[in-house]
C-alpha atoms as a PDB file:
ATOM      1  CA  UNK A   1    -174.843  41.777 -80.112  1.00  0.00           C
ATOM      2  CA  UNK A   2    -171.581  40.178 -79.031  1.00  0.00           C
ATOM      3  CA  UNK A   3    -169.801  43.439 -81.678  1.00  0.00           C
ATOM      4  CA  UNK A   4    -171.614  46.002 -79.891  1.00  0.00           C
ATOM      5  CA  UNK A   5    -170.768  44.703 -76.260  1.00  0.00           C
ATOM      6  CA  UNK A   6    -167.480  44.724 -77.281  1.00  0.00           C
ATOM      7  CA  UNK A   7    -166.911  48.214 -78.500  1.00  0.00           C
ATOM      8  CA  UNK A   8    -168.512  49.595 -75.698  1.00  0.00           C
ATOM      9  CA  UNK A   9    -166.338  48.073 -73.354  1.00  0.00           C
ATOM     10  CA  UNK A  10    -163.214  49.404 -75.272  1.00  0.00           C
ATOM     11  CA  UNK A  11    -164.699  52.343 -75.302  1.00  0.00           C
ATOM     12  CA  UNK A  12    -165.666  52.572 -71.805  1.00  0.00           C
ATOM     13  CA  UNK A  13    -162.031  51.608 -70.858  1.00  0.00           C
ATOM     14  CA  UNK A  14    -160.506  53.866 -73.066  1.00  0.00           C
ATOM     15  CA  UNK A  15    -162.343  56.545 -71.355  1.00  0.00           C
ATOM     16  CA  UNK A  16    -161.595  55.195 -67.787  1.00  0.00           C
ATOM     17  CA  UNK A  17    -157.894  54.992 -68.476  1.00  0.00           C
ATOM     18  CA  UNK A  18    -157.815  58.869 -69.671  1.00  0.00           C
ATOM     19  CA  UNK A  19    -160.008  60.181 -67.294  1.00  0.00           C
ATOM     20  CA  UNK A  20    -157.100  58.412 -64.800  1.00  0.00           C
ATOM     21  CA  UNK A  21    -154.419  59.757 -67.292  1.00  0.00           C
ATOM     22  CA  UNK A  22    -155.695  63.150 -66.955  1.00  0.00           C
ATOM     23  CA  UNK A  23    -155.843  62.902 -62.798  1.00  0.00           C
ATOM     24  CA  UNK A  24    -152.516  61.974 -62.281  1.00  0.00           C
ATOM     25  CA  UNK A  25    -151.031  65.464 -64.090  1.00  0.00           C
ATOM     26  CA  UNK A  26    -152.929  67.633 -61.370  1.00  0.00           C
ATOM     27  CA  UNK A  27    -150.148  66.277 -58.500  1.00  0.00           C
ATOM     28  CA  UNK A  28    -146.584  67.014 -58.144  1.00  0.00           C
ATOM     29  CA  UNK A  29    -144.719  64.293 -59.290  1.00  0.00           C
ATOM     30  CA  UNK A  30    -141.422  64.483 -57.132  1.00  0.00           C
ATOM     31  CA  UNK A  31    -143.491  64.664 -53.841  1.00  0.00           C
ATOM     32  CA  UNK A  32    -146.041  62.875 -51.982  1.00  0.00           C
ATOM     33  CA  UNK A  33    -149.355  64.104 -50.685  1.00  0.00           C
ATOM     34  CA  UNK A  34    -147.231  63.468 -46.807  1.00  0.00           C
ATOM     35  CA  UNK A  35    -144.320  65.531 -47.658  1.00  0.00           C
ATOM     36  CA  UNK A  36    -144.069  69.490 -47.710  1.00  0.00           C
ATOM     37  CA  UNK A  37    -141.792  70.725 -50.360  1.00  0.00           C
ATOM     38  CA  UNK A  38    -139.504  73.301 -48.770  1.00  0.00           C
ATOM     39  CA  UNK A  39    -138.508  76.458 -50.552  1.00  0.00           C
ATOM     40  CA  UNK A  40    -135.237  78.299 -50.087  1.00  0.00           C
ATOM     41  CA  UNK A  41    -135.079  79.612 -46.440  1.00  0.00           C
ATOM     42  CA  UNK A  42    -134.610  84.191 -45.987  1.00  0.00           C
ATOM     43  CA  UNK A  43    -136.226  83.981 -49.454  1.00  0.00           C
ATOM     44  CA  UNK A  44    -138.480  87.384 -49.812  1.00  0.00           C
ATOM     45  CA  UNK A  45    -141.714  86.188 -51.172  1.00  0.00           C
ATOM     46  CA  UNK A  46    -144.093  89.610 -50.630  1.00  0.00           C
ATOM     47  CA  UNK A  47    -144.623  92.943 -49.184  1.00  0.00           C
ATOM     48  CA  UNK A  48    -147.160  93.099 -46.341  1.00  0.00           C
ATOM     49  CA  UNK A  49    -149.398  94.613 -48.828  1.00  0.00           C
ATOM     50  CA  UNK A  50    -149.291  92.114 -51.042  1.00  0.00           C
ATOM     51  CA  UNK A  51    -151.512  89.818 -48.682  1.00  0.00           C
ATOM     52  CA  UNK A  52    -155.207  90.690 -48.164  1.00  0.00           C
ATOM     53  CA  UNK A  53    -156.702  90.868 -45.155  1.00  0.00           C
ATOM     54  CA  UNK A  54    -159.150  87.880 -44.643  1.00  0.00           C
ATOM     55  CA  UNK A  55    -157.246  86.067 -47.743  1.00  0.00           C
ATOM     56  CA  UNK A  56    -154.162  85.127 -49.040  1.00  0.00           C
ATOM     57  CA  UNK A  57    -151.176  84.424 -51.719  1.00  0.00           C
ATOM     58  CA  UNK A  58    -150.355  81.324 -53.696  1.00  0.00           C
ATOM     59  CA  UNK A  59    -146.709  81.098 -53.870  1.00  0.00           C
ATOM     60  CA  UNK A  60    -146.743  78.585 -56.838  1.00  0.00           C
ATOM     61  CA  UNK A  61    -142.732  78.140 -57.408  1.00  0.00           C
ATOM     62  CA  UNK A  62    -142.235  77.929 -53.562  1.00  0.00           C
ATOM     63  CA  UNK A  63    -145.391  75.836 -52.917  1.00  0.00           C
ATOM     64  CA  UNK A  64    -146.089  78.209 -50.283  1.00  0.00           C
ATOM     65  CA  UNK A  65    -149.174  79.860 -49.429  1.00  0.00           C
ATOM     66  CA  UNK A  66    -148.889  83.404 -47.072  1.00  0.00           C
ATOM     67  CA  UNK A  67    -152.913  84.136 -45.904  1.00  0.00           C
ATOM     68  CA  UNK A  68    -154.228  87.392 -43.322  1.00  0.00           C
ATOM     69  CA  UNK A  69    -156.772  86.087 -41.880  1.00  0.00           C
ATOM     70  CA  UNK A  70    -156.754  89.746 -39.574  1.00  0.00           C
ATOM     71  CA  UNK A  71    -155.250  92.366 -40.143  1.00  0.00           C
ATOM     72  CA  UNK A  72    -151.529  92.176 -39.121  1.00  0.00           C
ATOM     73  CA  UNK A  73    -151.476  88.389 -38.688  1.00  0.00           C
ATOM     74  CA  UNK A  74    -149.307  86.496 -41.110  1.00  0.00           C
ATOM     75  CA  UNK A  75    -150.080  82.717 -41.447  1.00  0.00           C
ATOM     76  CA  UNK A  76    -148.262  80.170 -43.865  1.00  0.00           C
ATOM     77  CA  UNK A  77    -148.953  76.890 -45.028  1.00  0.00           C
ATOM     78  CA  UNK A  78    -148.322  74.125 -47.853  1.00  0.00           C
ATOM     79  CA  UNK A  79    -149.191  74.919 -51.038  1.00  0.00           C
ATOM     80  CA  UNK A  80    -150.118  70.986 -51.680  1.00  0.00           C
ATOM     81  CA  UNK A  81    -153.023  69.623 -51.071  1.00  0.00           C
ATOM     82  CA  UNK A  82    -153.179  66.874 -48.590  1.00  0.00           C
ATOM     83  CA  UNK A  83    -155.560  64.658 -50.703  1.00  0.00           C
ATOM     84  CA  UNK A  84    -153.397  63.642 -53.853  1.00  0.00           C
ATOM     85  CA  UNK A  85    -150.466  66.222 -53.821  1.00  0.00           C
ATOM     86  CA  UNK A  86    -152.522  68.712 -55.907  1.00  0.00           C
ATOM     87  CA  UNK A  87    -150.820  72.312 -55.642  1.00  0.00           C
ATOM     88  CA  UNK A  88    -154.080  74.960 -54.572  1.00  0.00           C
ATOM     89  CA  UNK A  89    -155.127  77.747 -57.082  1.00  0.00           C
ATOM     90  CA  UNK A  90    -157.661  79.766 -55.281  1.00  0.00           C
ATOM     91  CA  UNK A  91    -157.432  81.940 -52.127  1.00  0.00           C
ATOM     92  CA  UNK A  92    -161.113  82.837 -51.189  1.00  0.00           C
ATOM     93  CA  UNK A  93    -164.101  83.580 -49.269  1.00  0.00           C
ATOM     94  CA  UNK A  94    -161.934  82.632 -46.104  1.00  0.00           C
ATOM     95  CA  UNK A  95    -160.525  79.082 -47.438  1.00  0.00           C
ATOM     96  CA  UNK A  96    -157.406  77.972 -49.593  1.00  0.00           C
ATOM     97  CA  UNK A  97    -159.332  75.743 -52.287  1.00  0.00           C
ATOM     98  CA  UNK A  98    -158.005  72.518 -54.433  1.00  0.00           C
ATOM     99  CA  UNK A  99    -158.917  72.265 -57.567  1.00  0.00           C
ATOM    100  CA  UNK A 100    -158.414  68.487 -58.281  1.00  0.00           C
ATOM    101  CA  UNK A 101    -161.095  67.202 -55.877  1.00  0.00           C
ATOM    102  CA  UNK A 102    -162.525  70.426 -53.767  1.00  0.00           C
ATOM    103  CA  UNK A 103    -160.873  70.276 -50.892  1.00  0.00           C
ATOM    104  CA  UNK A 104    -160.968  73.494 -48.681  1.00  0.00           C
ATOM    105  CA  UNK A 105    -158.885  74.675 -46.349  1.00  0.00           C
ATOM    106  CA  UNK A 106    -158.793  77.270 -43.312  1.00  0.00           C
ATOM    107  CA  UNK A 107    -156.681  80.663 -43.941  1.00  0.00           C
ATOM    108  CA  UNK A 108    -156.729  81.015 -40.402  1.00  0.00           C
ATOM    109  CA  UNK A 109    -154.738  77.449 -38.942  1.00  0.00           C
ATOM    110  CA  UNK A 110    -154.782  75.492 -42.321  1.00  0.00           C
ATOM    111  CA  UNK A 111    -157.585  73.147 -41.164  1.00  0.00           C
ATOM    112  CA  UNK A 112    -159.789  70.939 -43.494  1.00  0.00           C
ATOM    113  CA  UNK A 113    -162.838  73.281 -44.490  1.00  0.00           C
ATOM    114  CA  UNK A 114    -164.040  70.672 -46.918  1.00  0.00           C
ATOM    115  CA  UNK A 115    -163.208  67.295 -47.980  1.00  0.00           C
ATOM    116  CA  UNK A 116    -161.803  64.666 -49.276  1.00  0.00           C
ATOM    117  CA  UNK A 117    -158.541  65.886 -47.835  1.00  0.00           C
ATOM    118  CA  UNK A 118    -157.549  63.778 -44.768  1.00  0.00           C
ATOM    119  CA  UNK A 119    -155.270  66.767 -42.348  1.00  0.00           C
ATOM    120  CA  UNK A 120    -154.433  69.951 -42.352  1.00  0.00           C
ATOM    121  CA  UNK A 121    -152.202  71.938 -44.879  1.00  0.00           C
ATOM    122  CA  UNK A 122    -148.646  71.866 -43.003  1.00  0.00           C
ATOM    123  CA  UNK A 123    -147.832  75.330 -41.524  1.00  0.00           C
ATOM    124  CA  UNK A 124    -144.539  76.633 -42.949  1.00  0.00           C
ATOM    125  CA  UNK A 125    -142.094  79.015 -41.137  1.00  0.00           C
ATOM    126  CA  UNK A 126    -141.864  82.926 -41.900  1.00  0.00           C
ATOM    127  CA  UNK A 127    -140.921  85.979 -40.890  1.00  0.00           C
ATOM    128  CA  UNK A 128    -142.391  89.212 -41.196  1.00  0.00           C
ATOM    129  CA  UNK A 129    -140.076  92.265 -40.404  1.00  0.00           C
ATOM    130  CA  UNK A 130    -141.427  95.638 -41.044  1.00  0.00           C
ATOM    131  CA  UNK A 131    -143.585  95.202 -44.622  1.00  0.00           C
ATOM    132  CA  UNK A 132    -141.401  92.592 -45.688  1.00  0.00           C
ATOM    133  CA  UNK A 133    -142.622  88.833 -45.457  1.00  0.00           C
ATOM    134  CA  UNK A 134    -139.533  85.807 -45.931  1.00  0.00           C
ATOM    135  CA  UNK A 135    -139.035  82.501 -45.571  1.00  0.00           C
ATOM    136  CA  UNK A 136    -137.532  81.364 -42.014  1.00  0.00           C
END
């Protein structure tokens, strides 16, 4: 009996430590869940078009996200997840979603839709002038 305790535990912590492995990729390792990455400022990142209405863009390389939630109404936010520093893949059914532990987000002000995450995505500055949307 003592064998077969034994391998089960190994094997128990072997899975433990690569199911924690495996978590720690999803987050960007040169930030923390408290800081906002900031991309470069005038930078165009869309047409007006580009954004639908009641949705919104992922802006992966400027960890940006651009949402409508009206027509006409431009909002920005983080791209990372206030949770664990995940980066957000989905723009849908009226919230920006986390895939690392399902936290969902508001496209309207940002606010936490659904948990774990503790506070709002960050708002970040833009600027839309005619059907152009940049960067402040």
């Amino acid at each position: 009996m003592t064998d077969r305790s034994t391998r089960r535990t190994v094997i128990l912590a072997a899975g433990a430590s690569a199911l924690l492995a495996g978590c720690s990729e999803y987050g960007d390792k040169n930030s923390s869940p408290d800081e906002s990455p900031k991309a470069s400022s005038g930078q165009q990142l869309a047409t007006t078009s580009d954004i639908p209405v009641g949705g919104g863009t992922i802006f992966k390389d400027q960890k940006v996200v651009v949402t409508q939630p009206a027509k006409g109404d431009f909002k920005a936010f983080s791209a990372i997840c206030t949770h664990a520093g995940c980066t957000v893949n989905k723009v849908a059914d009226g919230t920006i979603d986390c895939p690392c532990h399902g936290s969902k987000f508001s496209v309207e002000d940002g606010a936490v839709k659904a948990g774990p995450a503790p506070r709002p995505l960050p708002a970040e500055k833009i600027t839309v002038e005619g059907n152009s949307i940049r960067l402040a």
